[in-house]
Protein backbone atom coordinates (compact mmCIF):
# COMPACT_ATOMS: atom_id res chain seq x y z
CA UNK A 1 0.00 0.00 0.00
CA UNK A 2 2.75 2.97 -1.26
CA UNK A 3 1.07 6.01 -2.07
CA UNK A 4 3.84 8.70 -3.11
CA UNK A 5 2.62 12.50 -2.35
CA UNK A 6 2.52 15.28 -4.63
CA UNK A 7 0.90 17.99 -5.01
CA UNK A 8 -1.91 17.74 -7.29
CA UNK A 9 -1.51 19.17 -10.69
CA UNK A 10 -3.36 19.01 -13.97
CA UNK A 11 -3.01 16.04 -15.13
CA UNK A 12 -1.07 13.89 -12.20
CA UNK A 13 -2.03 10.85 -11.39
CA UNK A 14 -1.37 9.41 -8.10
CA UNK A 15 1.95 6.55 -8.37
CA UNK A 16 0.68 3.85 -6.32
CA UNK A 17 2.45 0.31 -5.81
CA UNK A 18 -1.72 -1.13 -5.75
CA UNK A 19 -4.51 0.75 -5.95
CA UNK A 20 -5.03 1.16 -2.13
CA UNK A 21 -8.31 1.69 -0.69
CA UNK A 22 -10.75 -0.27 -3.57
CA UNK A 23 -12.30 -1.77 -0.48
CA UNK A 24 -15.24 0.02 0.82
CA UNK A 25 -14.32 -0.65 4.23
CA UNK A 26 -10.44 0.55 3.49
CA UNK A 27 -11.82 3.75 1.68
CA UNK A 28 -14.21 4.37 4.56
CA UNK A 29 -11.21 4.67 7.52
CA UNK A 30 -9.53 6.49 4.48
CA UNK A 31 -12.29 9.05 4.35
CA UNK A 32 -12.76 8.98 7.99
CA UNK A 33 -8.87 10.00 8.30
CA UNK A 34 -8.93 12.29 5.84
CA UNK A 35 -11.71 14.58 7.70
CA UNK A 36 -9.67 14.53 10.62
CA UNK A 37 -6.65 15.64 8.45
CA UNK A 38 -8.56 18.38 6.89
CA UNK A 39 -10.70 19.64 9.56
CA UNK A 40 -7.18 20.18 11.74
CA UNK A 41 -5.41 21.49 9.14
CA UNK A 42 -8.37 23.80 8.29
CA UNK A 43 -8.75 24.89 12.16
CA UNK A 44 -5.23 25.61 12.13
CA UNK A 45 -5.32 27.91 9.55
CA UNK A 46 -8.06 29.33 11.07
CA UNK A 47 -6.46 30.20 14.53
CA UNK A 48 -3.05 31.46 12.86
CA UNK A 49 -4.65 33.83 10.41
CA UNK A 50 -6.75 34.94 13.34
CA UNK A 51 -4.53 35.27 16.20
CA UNK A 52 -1.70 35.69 15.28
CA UNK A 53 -2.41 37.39 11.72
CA UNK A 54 -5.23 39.41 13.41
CA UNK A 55 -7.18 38.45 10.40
CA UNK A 56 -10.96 39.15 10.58
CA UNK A 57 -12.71 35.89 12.29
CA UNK A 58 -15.21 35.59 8.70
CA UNK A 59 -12.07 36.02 6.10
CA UNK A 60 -10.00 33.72 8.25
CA UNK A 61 -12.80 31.17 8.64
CA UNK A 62 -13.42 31.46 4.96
CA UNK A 63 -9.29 30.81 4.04
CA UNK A 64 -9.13 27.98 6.94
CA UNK A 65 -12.49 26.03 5.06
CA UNK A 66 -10.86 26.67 1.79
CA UNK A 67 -7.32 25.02 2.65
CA UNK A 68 -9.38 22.29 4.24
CA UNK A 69 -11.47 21.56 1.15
CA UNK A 70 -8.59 21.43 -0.99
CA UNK A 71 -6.81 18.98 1.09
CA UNK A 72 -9.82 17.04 1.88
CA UNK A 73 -9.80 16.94 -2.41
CA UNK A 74 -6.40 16.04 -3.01
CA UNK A 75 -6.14 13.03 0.26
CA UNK A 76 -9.54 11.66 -1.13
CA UNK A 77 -8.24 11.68 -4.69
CA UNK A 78 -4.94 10.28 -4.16
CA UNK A 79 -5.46 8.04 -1.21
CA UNK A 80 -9.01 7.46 -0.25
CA UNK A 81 -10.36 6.57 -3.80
CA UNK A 82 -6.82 6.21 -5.67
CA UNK A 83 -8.03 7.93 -8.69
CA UNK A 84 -5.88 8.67 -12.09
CA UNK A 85 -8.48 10.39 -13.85
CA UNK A 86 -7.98 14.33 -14.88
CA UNK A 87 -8.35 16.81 -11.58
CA UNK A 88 -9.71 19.26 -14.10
CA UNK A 89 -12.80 17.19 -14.42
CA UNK A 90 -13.07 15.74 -10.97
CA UNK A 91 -12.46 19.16 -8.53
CA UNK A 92 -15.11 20.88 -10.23
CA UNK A 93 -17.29 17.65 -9.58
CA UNK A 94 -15.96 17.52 -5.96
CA UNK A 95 -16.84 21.12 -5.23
CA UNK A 96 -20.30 20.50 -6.62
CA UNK A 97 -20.74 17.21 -4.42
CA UNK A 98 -19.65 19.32 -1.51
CA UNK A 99 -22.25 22.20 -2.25
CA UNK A 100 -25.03 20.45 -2.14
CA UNK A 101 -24.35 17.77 0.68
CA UNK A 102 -24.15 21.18 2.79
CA UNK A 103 -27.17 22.61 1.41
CA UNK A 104 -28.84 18.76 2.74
CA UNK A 105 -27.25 19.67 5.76
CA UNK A 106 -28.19 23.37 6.68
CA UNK A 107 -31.81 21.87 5.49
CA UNK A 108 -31.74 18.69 7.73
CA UNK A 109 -30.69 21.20 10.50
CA UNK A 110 -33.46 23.45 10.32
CA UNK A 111 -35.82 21.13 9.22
CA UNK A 112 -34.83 19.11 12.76
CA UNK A 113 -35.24 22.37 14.92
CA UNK A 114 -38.48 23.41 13.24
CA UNK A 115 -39.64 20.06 14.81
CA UNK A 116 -38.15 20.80 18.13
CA UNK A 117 -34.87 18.90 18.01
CA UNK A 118 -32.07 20.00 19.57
CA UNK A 119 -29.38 22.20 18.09
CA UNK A 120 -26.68 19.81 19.17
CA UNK A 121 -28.68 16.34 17.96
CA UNK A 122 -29.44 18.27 14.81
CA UNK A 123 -26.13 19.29 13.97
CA UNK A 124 -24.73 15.81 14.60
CA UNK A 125 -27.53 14.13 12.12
CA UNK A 126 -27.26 16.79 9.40
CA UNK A 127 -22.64 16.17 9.71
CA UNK A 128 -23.54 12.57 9.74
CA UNK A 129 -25.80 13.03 6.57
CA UNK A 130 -23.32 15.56 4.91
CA UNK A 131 -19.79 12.89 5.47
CA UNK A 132 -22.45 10.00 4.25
CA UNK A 133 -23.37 12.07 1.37
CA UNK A 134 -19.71 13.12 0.36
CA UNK A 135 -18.44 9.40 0.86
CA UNK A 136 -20.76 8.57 -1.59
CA UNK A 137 -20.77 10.69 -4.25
CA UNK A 138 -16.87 10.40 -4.20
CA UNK A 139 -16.98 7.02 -4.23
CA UNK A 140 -19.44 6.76 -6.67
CA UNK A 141 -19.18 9.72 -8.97
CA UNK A 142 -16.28 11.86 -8.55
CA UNK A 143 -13.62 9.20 -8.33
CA UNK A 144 -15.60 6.51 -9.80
CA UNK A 145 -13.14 3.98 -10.79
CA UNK A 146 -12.56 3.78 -15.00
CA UNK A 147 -14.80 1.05 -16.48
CA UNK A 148 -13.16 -2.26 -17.68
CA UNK A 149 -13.68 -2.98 -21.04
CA UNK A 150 -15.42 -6.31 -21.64
C-alpha cells in the first residue's frame, strides 16, 4: 500500500504500488482519516490567520475552510479513492458534491429544529448526513473507478 505525495496538478495521477483503498471498508477509515486531516489542518489555519495574523474571524474562517477543502480533495483523490483520472474534471465535480451535501445539511438542521430537536442532535444528524453524502458521491461519482472494457 505505497502512495507517493505530490501535489496535485493538472493532469497527475497518483503513483501507487496497488490501488489502495478499492475496499469500501479501506476507503471508509480512508475518508474517515482524511476529515480529521482536513478539519485540523483547516482549524489551524483558522487560529493562525486569526490570532496571530489578526485576520478578521469571517475572512480567516473562509481561508481555513478553503485550505481544508482542498486537502480534503487532493487526500480523497490520491489516497481514499486512488483515482488517475484528470483533476480538471473531478475538482469541479468535488466542489459541486460538496455544495449540495451542505445545502442537505443546513436543510436537515433546520428542518430538525423546526420540529423541536435539539441544536446539538441536529447538527450531529445533518454532519452525519453531509460525510455520508460526500463518501458517496466520491466514491461513486467523482472518483468513480474507470470502467473495464469487456
Amino acid at each position: 500500500m505505497c502512495v507517493r505525495w505530490a501535489i496535485f496538478l493538472p493532469g497527475h495521477r497518483p503513483v501507487t504500488a496497488a490501488a489502495p483503498g478499492r475496499s469500501l471498508v479501506g476507503q471508509a477509515w480512508r475518508y474517515a482519516a482524511t476529515g480529521v486531516a482536513n478539519t485540523a489542518f483547516g482549524l489551524s489555519v483558522i487560529v493562525a490567520l486569526h490570532i496571530w495574523g489578526q485576520i478578521g474571524v469571517t475572512v480567516a474562517n473562509a481561508t481555513g475552510y478553503l485550505f481544508g477543502l482542498l486537502l480534503s480533495y487532493v487526500l480523497n483523490r490520491n489516497w481514499t479513492f486512488a483515482h488517475g483520472g484528470s483533476a480538471r474534471k473531478t475538482l469541479p465535480r468535488y466542489l459541486a458534491l460538496v455544495l449540495g451535501a451542505f445545502g442537505v445539511n443546513l436543510l436537515m438542521i433546520n428542518c430538525l429544529q423546526a420540529a423541536e430537536v435539539a441544536y446539538l442532535p441536529a447538527q450531529l444528524a445533518g454532519t452525519c448526513v453531509y460525510s455520508l453524502l460526500v463518501f458517496l458521491g466520491a466514491r461513486s461519482v467523482v472518483f468513480r473507478p474507470p470502467r473495464q472494457p469487456q
